[in-house]
C-alpha atoms as a PDB file:
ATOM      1  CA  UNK A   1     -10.813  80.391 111.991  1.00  0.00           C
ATOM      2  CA  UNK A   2     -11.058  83.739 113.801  1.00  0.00           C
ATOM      3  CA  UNK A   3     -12.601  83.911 117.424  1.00  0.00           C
ATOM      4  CA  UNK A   4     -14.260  86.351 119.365  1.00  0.00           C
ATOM      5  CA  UNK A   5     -12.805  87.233 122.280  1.00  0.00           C
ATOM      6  CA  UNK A   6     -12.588  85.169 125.837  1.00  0.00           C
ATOM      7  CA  UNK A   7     -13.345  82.002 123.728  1.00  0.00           C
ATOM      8  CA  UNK A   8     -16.991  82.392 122.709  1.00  0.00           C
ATOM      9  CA  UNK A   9     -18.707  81.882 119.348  1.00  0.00           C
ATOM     10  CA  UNK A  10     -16.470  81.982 116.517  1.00  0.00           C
ATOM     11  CA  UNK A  11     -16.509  85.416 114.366  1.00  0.00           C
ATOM     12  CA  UNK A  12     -17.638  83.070 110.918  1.00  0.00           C
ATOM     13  CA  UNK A  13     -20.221  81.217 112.757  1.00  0.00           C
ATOM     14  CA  UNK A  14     -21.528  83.865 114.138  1.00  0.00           C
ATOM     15  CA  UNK A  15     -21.967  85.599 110.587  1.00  0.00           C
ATOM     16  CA  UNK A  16     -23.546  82.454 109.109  1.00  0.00           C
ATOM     17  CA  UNK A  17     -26.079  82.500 111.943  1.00  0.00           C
ATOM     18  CA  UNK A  18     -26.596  86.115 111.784  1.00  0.00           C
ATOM     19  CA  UNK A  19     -27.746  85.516 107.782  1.00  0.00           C
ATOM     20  CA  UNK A  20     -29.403  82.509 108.414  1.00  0.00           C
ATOM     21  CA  UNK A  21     -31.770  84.392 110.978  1.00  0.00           C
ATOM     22  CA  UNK A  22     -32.434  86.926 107.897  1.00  0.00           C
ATOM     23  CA  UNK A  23     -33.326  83.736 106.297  1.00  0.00           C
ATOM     24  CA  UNK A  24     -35.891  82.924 108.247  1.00  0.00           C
ATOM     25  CA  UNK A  25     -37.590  86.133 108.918  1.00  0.00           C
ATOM     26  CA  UNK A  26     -37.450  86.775 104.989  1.00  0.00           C
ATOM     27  CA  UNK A  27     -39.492  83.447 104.920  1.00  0.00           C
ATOM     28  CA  UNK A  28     -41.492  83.891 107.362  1.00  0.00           C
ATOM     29  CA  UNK A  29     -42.807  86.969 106.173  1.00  0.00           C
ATOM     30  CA  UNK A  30     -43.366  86.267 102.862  1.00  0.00           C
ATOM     31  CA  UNK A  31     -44.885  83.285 103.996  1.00  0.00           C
ATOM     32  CA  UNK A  32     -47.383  86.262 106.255  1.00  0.00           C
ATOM     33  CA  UNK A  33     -46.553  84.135 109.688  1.00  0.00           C
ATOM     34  CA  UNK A  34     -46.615  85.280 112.475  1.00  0.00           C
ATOM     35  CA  UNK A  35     -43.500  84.651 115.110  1.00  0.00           C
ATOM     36  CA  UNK A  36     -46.409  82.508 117.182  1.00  0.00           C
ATOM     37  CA  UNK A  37     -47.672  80.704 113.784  1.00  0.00           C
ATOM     38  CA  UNK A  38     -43.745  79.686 113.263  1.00  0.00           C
ATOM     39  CA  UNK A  39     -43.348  78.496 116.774  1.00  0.00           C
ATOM     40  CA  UNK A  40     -46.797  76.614 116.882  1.00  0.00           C
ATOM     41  CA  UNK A  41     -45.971  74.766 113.946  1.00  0.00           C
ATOM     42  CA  UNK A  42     -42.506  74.171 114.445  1.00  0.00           C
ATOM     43  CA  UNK A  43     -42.942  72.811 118.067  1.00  0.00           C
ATOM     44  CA  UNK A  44     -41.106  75.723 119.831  1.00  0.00           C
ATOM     45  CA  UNK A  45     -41.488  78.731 121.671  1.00  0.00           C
ATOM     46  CA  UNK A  46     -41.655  82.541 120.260  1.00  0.00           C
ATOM     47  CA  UNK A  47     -38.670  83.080 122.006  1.00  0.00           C
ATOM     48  CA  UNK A  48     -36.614  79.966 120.098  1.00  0.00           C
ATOM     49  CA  UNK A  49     -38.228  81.803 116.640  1.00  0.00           C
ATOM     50  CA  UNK A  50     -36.891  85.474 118.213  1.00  0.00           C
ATOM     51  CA  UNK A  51     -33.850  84.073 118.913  1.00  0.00           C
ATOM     52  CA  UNK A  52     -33.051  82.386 115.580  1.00  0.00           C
ATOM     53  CA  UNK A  53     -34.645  85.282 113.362  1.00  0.00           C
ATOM     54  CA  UNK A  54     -31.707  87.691 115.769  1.00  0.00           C
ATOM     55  CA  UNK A  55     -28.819  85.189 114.501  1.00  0.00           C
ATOM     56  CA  UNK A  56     -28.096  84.156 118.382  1.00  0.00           C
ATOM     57  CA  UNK A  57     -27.988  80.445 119.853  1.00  0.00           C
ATOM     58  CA  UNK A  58     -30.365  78.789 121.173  1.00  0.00           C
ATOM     59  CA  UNK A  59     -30.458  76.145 123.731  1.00  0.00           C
ATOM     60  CA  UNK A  60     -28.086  73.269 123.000  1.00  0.00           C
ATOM     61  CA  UNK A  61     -29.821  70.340 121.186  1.00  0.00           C
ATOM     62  CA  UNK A  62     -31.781  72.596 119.207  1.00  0.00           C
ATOM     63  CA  UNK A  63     -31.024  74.311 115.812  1.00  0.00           C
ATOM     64  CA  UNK A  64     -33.059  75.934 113.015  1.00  0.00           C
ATOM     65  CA  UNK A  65     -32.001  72.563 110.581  1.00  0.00           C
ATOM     66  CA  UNK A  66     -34.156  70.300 113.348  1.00  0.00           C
ATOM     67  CA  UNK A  67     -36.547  73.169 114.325  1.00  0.00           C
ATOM     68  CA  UNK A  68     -37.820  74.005 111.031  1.00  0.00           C
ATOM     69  CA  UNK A  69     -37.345  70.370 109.547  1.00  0.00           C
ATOM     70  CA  UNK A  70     -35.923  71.762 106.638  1.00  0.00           C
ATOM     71  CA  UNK A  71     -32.379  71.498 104.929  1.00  0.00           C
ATOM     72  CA  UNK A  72     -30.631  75.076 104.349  1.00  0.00           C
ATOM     73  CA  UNK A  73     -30.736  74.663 100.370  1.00  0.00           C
ATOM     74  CA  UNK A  74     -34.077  73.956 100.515  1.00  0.00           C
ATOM     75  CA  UNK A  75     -34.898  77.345 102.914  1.00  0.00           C
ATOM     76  CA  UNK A  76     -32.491  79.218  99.994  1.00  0.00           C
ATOM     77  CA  UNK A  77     -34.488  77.899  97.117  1.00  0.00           C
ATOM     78  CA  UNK A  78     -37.780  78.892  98.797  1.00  0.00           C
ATOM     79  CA  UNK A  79     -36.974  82.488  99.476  1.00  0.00           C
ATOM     80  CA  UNK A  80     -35.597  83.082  95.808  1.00  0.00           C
ATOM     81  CA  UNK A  81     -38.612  81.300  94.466  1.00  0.00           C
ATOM     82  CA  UNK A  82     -41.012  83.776  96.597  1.00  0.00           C
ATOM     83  CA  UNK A  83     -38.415  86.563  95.441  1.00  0.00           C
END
């Protein structure tokens, strides 16, 4: 697997988590929510929501599977549904 330099983030993960942050946005506004309506009802901060939706990490223990309670292919299915 590639790797960014000085060790960090791997260059596929860091794709994957770049298009699952379009993912979210994509449902969250077709869903018309707000960043704060996400976060309220997921248990987090805006700034966790931001920071998914921009394809970065978050804090460690925390991850948009167990943030949003939802499994990817169910996330997928949604958007092309509301598509």
């Amino acid at each position: 697997m590639a790797r960014s330099p000085a060790g960090s983030t791997p260059i596929p993960v860091r794709s994957a988590m770049h298009r699952l942050g379009e993912h979210i946005t994509t449902w969250r506004k077709l869903r018309q929510l707000t960043v704060a309506q996400v976060a309220d009802r997921a248990g987090v901060t805006k700034k966790t929501v931001v920071t998914l939706e921009a394809g970065d990490n978050v804090a460690s223990g925390t991850d948009a599977v167990t943030t949003f309670g939802l499994p990817l292919v169910a996330l997928d299915e949604q958007i092309r549904r509301a598509a």
